[in-house]
N, C-alpha and C. Protein backbone atom coordinates (compact mmCIF):
# COMPACT_ATOMS: atom_id res chain seq x y z
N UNK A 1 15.92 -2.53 -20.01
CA UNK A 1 15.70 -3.79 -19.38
C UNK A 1 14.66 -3.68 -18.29
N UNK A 2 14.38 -5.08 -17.75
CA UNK A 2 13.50 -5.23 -16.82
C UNK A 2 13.91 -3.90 -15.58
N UNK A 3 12.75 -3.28 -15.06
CA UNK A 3 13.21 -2.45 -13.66
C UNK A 3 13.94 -1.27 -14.41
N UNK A 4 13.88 -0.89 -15.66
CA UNK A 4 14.62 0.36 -15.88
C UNK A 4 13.52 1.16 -16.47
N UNK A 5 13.97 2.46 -17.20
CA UNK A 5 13.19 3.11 -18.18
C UNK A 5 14.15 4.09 -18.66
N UNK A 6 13.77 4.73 -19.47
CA UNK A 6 14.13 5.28 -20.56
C UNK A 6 14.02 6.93 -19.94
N UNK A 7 14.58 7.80 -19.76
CA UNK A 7 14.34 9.55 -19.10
C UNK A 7 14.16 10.15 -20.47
N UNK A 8 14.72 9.58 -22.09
CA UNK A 8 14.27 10.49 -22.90
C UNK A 8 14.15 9.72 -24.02
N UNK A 9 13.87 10.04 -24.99
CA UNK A 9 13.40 9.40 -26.09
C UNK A 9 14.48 8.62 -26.78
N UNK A 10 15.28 7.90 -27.29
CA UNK A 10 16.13 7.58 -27.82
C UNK A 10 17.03 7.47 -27.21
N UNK A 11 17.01 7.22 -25.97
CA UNK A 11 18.39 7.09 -24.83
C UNK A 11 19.12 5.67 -25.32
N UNK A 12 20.06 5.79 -24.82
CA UNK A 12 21.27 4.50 -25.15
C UNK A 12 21.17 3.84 -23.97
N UNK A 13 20.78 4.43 -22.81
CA UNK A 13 20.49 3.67 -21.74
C UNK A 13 19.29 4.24 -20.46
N UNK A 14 19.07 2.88 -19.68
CA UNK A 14 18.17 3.44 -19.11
C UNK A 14 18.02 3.70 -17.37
N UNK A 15 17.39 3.99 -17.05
CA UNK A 15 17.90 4.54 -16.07
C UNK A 15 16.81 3.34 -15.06
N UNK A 16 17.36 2.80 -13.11
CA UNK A 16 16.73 2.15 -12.64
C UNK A 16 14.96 2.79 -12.33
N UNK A 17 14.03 2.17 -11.92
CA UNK A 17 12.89 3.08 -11.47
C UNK A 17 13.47 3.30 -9.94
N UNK A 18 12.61 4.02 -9.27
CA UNK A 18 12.79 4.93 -8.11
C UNK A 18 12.52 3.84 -7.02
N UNK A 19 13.55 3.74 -6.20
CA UNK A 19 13.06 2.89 -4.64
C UNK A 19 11.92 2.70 -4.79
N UNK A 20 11.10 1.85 -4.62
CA UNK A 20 9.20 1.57 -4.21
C UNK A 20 8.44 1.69 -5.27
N UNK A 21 8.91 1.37 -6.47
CA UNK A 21 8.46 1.35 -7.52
C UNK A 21 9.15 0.04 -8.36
N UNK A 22 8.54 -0.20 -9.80
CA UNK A 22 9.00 -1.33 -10.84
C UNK A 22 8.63 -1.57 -11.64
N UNK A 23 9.38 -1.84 -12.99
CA UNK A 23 9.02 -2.02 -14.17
C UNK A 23 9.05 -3.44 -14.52
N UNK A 24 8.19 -3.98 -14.93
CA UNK A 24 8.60 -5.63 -15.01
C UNK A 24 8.69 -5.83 -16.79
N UNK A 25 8.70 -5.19 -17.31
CA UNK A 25 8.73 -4.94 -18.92
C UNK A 25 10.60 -5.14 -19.16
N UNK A 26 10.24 -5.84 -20.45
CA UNK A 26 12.05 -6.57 -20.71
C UNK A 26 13.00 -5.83 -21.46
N UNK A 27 12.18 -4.59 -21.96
CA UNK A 27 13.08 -3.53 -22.54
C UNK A 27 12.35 -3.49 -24.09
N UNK A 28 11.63 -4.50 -24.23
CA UNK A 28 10.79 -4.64 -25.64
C UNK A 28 10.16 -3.53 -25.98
N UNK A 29 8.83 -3.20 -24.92
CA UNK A 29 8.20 -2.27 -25.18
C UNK A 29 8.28 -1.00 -25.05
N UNK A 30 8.88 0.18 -26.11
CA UNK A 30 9.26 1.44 -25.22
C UNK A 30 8.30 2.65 -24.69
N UNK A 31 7.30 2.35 -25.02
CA UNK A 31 6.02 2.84 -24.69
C UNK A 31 6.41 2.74 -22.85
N UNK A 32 6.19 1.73 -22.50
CA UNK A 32 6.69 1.18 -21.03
C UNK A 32 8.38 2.09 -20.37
N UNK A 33 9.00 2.57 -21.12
CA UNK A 33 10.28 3.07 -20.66
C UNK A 33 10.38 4.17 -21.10
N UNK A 34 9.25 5.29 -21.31
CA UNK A 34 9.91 7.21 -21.44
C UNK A 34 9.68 7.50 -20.58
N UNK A 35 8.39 7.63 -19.77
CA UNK A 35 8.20 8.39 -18.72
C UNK A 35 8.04 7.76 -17.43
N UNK A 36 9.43 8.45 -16.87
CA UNK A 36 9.86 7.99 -15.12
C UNK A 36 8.47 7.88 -14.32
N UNK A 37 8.10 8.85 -14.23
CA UNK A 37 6.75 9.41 -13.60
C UNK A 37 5.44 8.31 -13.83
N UNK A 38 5.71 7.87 -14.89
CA UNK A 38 4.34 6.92 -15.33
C UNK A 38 4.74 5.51 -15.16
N UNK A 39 5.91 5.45 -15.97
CA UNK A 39 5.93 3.87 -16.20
C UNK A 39 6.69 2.99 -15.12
N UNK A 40 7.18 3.79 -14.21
CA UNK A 40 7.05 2.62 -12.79
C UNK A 40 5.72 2.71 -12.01
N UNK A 41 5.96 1.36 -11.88
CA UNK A 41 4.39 1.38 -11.04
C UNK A 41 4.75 1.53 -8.92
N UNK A 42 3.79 2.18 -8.23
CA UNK A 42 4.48 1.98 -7.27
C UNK A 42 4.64 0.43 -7.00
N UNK A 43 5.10 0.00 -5.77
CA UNK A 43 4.76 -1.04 -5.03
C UNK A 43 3.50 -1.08 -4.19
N UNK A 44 2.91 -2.31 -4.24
CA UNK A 44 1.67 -1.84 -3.10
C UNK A 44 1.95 -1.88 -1.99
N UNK A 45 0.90 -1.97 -0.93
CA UNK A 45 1.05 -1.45 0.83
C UNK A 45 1.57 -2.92 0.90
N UNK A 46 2.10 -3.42 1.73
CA UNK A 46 2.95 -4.41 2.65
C UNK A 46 4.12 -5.33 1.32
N UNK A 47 4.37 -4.53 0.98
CA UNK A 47 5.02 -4.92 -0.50
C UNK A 47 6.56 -3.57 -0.25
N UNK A 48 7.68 -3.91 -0.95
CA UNK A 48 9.09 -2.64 -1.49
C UNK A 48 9.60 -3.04 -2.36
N UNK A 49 10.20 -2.38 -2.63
CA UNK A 49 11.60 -2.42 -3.69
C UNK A 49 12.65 -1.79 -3.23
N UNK A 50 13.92 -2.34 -3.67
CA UNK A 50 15.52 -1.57 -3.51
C UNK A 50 15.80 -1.13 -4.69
N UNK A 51 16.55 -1.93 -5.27
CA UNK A 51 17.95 -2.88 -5.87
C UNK A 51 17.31 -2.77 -7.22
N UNK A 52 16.56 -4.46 -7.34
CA UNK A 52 16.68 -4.82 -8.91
C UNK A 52 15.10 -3.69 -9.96
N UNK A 53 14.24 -3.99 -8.68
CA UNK A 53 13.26 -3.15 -9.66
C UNK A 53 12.46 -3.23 -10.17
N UNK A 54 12.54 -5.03 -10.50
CA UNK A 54 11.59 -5.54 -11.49
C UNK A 54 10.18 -6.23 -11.08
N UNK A 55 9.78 -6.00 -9.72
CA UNK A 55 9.08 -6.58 -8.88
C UNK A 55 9.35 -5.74 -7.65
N UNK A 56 8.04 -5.98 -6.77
CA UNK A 56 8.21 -5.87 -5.16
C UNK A 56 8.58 -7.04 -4.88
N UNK A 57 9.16 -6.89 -3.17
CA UNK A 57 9.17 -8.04 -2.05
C UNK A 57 8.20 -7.66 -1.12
N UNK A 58 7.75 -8.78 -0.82
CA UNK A 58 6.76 -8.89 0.11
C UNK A 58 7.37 -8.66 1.80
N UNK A 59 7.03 -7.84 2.47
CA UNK A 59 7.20 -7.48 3.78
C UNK A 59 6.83 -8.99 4.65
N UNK A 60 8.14 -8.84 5.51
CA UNK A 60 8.05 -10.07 6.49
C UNK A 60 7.25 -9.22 7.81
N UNK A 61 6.15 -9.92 8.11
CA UNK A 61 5.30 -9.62 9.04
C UNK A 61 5.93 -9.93 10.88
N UNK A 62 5.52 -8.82 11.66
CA UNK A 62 4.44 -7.76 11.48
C UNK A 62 5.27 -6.37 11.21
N UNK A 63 6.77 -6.73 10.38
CA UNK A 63 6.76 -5.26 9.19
C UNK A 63 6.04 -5.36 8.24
N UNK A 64 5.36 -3.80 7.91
CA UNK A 64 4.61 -3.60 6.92
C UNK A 64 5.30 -2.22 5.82
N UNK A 65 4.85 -2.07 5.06
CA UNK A 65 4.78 -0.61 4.29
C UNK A 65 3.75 -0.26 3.73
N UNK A 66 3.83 0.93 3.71
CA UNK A 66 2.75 2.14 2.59
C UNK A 66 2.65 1.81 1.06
N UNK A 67 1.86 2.18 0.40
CA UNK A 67 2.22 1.89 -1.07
C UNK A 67 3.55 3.23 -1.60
N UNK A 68 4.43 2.01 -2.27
CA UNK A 68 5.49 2.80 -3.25
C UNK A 68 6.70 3.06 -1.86
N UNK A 69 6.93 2.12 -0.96
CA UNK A 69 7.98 2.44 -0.22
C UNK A 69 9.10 1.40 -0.41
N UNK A 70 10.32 1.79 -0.21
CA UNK A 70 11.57 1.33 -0.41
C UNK A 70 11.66 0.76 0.83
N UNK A 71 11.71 0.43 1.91
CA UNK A 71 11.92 -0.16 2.92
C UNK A 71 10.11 -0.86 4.01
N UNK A 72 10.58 -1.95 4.26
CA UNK A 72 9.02 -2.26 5.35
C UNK A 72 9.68 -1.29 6.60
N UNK A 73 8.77 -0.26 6.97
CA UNK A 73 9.20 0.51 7.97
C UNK A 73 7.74 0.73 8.93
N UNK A 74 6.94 0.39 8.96
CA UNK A 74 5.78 0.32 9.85
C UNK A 74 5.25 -1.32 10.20
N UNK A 75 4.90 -0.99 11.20
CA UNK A 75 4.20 -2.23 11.95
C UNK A 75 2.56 -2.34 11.76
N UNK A 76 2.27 -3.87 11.10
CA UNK A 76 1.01 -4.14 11.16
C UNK A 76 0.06 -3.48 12.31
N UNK A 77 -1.74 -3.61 11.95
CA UNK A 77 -2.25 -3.70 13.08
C UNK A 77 -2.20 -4.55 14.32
N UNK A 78 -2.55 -4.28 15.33
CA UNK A 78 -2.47 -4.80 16.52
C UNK A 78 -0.59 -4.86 16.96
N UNK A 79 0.37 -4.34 16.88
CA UNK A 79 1.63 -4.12 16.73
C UNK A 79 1.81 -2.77 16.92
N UNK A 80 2.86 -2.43 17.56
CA UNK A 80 3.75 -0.77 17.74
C UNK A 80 5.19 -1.22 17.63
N UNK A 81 5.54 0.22 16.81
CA UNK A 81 7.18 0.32 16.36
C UNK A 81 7.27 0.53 17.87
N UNK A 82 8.78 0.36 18.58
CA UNK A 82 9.68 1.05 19.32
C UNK A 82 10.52 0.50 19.43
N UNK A 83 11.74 1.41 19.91
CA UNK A 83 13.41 0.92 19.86
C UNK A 83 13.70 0.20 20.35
N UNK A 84 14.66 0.02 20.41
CA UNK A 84 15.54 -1.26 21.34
C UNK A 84 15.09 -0.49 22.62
N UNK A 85 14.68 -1.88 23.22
CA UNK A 85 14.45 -1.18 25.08
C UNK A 85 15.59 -0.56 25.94
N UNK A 86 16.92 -1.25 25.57
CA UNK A 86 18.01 -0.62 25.60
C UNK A 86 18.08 1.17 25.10
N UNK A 87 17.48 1.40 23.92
CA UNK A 87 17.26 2.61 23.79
C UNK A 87 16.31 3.62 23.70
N UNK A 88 15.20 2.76 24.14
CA UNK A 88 14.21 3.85 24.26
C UNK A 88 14.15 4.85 25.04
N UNK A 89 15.21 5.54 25.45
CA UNK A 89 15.23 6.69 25.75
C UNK A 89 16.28 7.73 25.24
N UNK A 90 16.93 7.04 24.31
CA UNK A 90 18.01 7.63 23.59
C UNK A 90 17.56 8.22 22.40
N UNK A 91 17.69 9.83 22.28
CA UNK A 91 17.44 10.89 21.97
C UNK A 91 17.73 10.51 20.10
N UNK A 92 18.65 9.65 19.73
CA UNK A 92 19.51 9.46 18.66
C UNK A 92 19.13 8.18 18.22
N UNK A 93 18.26 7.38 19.16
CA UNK A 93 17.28 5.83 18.30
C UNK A 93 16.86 6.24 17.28
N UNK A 94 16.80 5.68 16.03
CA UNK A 94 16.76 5.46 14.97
C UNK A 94 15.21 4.26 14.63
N UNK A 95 14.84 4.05 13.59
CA UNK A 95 13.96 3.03 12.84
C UNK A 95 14.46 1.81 12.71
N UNK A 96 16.05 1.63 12.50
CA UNK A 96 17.18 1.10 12.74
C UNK A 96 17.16 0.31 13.59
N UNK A 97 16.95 0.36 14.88
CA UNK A 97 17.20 -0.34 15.80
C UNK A 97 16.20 -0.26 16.48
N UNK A 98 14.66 -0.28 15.59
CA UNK A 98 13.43 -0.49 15.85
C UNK A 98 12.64 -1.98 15.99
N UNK A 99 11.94 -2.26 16.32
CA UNK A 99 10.97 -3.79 15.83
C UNK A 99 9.55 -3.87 16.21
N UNK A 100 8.79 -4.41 15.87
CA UNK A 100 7.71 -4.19 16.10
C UNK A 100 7.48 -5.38 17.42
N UNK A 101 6.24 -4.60 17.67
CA UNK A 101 5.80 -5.62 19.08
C UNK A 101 4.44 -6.00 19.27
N UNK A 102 3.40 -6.77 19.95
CA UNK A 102 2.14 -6.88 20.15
C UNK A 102 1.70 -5.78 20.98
N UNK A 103 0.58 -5.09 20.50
CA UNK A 103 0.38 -4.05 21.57
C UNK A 103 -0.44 -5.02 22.85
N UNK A 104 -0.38 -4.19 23.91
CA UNK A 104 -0.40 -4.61 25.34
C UNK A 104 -2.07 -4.31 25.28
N UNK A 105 -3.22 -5.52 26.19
CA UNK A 105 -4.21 -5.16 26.47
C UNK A 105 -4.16 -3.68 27.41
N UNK A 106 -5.38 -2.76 26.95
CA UNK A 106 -5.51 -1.53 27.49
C UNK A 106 -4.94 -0.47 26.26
N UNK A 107 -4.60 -0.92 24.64
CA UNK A 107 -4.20 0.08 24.10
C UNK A 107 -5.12 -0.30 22.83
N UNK A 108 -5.15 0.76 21.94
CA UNK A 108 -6.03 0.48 20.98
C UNK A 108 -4.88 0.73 19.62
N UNK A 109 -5.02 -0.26 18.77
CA UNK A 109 -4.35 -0.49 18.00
C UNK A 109 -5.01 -0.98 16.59
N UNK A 110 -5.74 -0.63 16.16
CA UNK A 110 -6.39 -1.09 15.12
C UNK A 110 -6.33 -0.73 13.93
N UNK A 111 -4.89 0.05 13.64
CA UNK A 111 -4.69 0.64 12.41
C UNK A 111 -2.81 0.55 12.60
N UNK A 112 -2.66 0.43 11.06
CA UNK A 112 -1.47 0.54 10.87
C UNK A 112 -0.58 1.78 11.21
N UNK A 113 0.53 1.06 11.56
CA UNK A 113 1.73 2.27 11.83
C UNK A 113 1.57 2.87 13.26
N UNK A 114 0.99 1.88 14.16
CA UNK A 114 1.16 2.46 15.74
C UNK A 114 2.42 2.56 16.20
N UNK A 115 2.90 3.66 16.96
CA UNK A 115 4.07 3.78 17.70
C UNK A 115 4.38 3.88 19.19
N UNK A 116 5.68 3.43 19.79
CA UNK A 116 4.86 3.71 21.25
C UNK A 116 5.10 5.11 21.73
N UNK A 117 5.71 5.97 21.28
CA UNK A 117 5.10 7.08 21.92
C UNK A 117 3.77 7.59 21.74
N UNK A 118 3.10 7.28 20.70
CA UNK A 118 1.48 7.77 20.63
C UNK A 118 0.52 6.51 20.73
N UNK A 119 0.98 5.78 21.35
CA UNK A 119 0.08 4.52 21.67
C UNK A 119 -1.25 5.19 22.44
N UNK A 120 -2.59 4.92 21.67
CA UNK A 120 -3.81 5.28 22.72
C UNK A 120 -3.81 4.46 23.55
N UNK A 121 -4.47 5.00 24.79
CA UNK A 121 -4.79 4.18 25.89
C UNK A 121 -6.39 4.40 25.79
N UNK A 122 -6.73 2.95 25.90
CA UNK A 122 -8.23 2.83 26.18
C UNK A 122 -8.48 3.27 27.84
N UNK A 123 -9.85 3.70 27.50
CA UNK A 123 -10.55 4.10 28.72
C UNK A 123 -10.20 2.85 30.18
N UNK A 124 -10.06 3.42 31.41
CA UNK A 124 -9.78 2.33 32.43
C UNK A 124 -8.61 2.00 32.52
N UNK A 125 -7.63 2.38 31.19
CA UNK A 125 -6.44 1.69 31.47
C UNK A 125 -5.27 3.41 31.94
N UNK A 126 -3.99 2.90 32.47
CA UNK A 126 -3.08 4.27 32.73
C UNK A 126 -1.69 3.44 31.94
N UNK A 127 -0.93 4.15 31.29
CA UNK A 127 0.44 4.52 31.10
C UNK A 127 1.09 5.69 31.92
N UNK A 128 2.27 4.99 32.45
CA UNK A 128 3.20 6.29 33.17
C UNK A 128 3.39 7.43 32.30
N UNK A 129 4.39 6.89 30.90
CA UNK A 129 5.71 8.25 30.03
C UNK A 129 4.81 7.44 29.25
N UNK A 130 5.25 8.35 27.78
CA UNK A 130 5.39 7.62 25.98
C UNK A 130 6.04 6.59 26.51
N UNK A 131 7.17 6.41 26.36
CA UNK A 131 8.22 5.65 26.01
C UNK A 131 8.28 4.48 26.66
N UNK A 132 6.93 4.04 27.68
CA UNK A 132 7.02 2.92 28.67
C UNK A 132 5.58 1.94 27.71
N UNK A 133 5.97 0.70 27.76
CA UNK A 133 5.82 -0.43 26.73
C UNK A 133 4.99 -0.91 28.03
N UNK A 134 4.31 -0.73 29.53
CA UNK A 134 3.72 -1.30 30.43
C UNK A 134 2.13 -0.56 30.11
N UNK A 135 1.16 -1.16 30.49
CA UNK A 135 -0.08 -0.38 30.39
C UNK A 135 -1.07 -1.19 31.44
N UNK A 136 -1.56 -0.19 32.35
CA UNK A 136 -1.76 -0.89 33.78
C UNK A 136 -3.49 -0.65 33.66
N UNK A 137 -4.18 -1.44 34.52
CA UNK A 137 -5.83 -1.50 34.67
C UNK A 137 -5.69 -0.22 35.77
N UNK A 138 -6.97 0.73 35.17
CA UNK A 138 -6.97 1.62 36.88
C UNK A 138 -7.77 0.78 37.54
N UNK A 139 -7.35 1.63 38.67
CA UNK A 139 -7.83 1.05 40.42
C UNK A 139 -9.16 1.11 40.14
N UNK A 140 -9.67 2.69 39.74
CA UNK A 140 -11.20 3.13 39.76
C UNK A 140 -11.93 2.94 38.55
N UNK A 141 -11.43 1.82 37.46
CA UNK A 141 -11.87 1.82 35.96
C UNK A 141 -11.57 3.10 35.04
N UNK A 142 -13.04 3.26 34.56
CA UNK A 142 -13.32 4.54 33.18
C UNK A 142 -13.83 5.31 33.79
N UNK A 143 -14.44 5.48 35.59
CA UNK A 143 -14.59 6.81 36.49
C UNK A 143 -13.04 7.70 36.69
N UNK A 144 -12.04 6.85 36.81
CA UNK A 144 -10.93 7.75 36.59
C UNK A 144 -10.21 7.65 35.93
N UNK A 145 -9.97 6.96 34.73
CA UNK A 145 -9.24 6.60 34.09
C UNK A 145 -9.85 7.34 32.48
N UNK A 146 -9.45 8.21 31.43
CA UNK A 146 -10.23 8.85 30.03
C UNK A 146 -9.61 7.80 29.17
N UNK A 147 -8.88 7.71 29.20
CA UNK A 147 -7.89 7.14 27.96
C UNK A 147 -7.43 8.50 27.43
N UNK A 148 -6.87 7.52 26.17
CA UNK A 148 -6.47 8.44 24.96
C UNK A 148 -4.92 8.55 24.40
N UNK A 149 -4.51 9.66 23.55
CA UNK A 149 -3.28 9.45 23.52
C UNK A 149 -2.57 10.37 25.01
N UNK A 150 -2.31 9.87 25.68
CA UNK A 150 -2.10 10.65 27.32
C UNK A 150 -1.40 10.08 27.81
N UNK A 151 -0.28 10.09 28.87
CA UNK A 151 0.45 9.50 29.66
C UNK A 151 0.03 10.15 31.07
N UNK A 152 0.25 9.48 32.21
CA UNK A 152 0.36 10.10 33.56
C UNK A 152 -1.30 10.75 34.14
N UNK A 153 -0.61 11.87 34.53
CA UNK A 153 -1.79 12.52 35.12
C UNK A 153 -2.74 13.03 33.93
N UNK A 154 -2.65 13.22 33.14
CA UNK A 154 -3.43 13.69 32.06
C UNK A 154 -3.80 12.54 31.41
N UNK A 155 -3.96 11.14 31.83
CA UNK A 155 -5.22 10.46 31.40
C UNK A 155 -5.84 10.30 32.83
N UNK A 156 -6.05 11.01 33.92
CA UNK A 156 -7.10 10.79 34.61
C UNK A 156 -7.87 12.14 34.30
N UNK A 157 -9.30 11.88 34.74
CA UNK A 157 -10.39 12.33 34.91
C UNK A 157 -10.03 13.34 35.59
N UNK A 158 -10.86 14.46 35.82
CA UNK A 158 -11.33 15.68 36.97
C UNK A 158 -11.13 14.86 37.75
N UNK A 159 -10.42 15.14 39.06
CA UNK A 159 -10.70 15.01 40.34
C UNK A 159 -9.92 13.76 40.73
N UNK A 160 -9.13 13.09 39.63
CA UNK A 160 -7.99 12.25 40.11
C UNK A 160 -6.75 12.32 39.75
N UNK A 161 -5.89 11.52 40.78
CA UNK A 161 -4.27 11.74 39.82
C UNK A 161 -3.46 11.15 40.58
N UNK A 162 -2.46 10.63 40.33
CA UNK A 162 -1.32 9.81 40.37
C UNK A 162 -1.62 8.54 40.04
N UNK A 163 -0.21 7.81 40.63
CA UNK A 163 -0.09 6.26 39.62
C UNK A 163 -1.77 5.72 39.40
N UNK A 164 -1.67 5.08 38.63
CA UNK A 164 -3.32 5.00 38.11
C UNK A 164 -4.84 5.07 38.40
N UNK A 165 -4.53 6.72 38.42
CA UNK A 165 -5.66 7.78 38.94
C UNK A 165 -6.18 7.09 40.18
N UNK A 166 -5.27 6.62 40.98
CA UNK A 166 -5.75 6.04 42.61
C UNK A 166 -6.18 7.04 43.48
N UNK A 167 -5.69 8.59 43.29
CA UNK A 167 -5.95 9.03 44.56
C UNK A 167 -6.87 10.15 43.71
N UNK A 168 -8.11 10.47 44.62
CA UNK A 168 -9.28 11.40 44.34
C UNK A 168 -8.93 12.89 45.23
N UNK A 169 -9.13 13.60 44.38
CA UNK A 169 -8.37 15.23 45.03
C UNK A 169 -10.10 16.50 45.10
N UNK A 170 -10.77 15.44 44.50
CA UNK A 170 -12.04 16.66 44.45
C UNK A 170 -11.93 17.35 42.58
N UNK A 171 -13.17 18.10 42.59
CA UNK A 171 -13.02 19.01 41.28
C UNK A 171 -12.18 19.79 41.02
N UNK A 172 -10.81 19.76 41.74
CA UNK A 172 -9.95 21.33 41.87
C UNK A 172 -8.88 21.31 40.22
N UNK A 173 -8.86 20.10 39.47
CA UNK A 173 -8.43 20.56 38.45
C UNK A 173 -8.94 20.31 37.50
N UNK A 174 -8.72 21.00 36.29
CA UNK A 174 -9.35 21.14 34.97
C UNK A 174 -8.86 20.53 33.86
N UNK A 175 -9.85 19.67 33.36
CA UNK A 175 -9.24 18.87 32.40
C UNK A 175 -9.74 19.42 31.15
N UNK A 176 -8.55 19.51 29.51
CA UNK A 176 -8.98 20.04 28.52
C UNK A 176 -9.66 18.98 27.84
């Protein structure tokens, strides 16, 4: 039937295709139902499958997916996964009790599947931790401020540091 296939030649029954995949064929053609490997097709990118098989569902935006995935588990562009704010610091947060969000001016987001612990920071702008969803203008712009994927003192420049690279210390440390 629709969403199944066949694992061997002459089977009496057939078996579902694989999460993120689907057969939309009615059981007519068996060409379409020997080989697992071939004859599901994946699902495409912002598209899954569970259950029936016989089709994708279309991802409710701004969840997205990869091609051939069983669940929408990434966030469109301009969007970052992170947990419940309640748990973003809990060691044991899950995808689960994830959602996506608008990323904050000062981050660069232009590709799918941003998260906020590796959220880039554009040049000029500071983040405290990963795990903080705030993204602040520096005092001194893109003279002290690098960007990047960095939190804290390691997105300022040579020669600055603390809350957003406000205070100037001279050349005394070394940036990689």
């Amino acid at each position: 039937g629709a969403g199944k296939l066949a694992t061997q030649e002459g089977a009496r029954s057939c078996q579902l295709c694989p999460s993120g995949s689907y057969n939309v064929d009615d059981g007519t053609t068996a060409v379409l139902h020997d080989e697992a490997a071939v004859d599901c097709t994946p699902c495409p990118a912002g598209k899954m499958s569970t259950e029936l098989r016989i089709g994708c569902d279309s991802c409710v935006g701004p969840l997205t997916s990869s091609e051939g995935a069983a669940t929408c588990d990434v966030c469109e562009k301009y969007f970052f996964m992170a947990t419940d704010l309640d748990s973003a610091t809990n060691a044991n947060a899950t995808t689960a009790n994830a959602e996506c969000h608008e990323c904050p001016e000062g981050t660069e987001c232009n590709s799918v599947g941003n998260e906020l612990p590796t959220l880039m920071i554009e040049p000029s702008y500071f983040r405290t931790v990963p795990n903080s969803m705030e993204v602040y203008p520096c005092t001194f712009g893109e003279a002290a401020c690098r960007g990047g994927n960095r939190t804290g003192d390691d997105l300022c420049r040579m020669g600055y540091e603390g809350p957003l690279c406000d205070r100037f210390v001279g050349a005394t440390r070394s940036k990689v």
